[in-house]
N, C-alpha and C. Protein backbone atom coordinates (compact mmCIF):
# COMPACT_ATOMS: atom_id res chain seq x y z
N UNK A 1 -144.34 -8.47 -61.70
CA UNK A 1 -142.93 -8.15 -61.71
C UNK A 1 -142.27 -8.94 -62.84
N UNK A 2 -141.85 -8.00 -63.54
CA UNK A 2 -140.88 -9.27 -64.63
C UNK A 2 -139.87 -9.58 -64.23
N UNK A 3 -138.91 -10.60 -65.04
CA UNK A 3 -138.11 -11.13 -64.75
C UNK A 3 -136.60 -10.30 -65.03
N UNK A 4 -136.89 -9.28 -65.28
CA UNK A 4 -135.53 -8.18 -65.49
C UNK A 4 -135.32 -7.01 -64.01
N UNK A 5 -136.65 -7.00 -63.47
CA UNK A 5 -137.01 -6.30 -62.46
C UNK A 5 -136.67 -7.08 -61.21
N UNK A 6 -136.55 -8.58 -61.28
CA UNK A 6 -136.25 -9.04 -60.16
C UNK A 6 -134.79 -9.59 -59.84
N UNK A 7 -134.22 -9.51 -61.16
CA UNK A 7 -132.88 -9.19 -60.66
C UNK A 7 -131.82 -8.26 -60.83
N UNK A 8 -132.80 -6.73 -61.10
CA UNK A 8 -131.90 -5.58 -61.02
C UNK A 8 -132.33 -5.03 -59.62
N UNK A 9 -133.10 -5.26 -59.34
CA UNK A 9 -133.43 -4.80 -57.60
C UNK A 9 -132.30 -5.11 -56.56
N UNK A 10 -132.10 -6.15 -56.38
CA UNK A 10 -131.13 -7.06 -55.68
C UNK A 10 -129.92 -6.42 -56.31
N UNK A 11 -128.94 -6.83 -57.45
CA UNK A 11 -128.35 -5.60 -57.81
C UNK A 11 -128.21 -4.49 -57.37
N UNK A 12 -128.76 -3.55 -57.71
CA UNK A 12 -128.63 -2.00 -57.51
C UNK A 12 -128.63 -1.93 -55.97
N UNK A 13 -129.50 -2.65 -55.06
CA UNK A 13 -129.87 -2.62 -53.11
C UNK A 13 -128.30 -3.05 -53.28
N UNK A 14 -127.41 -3.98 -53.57
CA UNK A 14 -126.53 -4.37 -53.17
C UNK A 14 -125.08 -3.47 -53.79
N UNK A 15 -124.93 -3.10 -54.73
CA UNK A 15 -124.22 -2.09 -55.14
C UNK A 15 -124.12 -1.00 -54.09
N UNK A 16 -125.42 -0.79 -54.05
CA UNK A 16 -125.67 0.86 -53.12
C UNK A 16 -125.20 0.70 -51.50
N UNK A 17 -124.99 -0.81 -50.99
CA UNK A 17 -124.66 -0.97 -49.73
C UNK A 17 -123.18 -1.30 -49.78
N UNK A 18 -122.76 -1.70 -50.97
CA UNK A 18 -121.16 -1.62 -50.90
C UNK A 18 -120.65 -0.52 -51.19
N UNK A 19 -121.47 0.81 -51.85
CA UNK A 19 -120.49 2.04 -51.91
C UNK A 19 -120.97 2.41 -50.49
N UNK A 20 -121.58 2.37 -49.83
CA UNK A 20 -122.26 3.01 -48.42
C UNK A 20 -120.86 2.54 -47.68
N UNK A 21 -120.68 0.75 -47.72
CA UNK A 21 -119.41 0.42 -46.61
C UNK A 21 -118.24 0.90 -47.05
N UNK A 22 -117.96 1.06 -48.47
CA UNK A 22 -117.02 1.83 -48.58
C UNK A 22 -116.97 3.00 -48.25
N UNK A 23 -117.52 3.95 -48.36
CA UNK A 23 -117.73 5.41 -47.72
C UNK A 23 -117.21 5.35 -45.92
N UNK A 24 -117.79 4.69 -45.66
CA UNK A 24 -117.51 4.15 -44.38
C UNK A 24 -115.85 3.73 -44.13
N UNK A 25 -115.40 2.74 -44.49
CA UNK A 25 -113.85 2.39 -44.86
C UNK A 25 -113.06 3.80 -45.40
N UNK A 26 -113.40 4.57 -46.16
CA UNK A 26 -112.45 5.76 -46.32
C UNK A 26 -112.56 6.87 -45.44
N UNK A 27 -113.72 6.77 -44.96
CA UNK A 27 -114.18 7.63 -43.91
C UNK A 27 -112.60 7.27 -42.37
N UNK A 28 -112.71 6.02 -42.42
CA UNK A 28 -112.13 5.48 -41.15
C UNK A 28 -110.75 5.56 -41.24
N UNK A 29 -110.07 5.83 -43.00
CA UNK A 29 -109.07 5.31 -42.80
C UNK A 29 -108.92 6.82 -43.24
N UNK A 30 -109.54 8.01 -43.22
CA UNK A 30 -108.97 9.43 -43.57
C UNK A 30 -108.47 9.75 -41.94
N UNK A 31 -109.56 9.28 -41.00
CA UNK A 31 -109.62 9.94 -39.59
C UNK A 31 -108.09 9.13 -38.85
N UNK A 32 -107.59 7.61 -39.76
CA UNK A 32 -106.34 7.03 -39.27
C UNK A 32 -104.86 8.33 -39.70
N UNK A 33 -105.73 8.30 -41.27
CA UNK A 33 -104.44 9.10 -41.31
C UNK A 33 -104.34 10.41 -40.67
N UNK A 34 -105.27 11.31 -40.63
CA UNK A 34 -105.03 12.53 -40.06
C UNK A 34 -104.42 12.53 -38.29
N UNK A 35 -105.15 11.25 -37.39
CA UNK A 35 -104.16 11.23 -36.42
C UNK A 35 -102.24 10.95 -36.25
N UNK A 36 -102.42 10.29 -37.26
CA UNK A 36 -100.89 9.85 -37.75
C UNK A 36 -100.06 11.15 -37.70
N UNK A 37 -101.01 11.93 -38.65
CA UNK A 37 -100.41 13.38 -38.92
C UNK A 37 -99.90 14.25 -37.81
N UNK A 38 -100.86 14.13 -37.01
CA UNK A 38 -101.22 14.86 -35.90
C UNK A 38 -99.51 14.19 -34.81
N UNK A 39 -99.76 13.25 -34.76
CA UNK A 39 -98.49 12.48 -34.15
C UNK A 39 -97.41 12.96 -34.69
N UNK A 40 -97.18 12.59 -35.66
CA UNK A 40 -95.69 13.58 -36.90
C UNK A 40 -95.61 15.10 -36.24
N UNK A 41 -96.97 15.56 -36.40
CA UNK A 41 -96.61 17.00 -36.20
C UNK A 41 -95.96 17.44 -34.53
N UNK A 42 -96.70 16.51 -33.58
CA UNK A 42 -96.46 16.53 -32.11
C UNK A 42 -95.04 16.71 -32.06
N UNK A 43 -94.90 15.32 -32.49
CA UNK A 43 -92.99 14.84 -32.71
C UNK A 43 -91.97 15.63 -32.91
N UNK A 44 -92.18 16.79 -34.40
CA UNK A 44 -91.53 17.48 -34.71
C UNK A 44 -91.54 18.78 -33.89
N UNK A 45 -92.64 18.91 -33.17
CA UNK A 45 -92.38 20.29 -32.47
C UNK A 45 -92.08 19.96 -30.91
N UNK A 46 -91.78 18.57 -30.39
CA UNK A 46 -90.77 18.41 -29.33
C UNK A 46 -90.03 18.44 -29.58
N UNK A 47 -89.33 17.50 -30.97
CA UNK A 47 -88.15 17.94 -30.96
C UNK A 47 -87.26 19.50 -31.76
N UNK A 48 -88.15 20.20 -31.61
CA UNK A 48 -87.62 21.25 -31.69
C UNK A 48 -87.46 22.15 -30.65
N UNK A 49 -88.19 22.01 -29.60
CA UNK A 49 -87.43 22.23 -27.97
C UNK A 49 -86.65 21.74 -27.50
């Protein structure tokens, strides 16, 4: 193993697990907002009865 190989491994494994938790984090915070939405929308059609 050379010495360019052993620290682009570590690198790239670790890159690839912070876009993974990010995926994850936008994932969580699309499903926050769309309930939000969902609430707004509730709201507005009580008070329109």
């Amino acid at each position: 193993m050379t010495l360019k190989s052993v620290f682009l491994f570590p690198l790239i494994a670790l890159t690839m697990l912070g876009a993974l938790a990010a995926c994850e984090t936008v994932k969580g915070a699309g499903e926050d907002i769309e309930t939000a939405g969902q609430a707004v929308g509730n709201a507005a059609e009580e008070a329109e009865d």
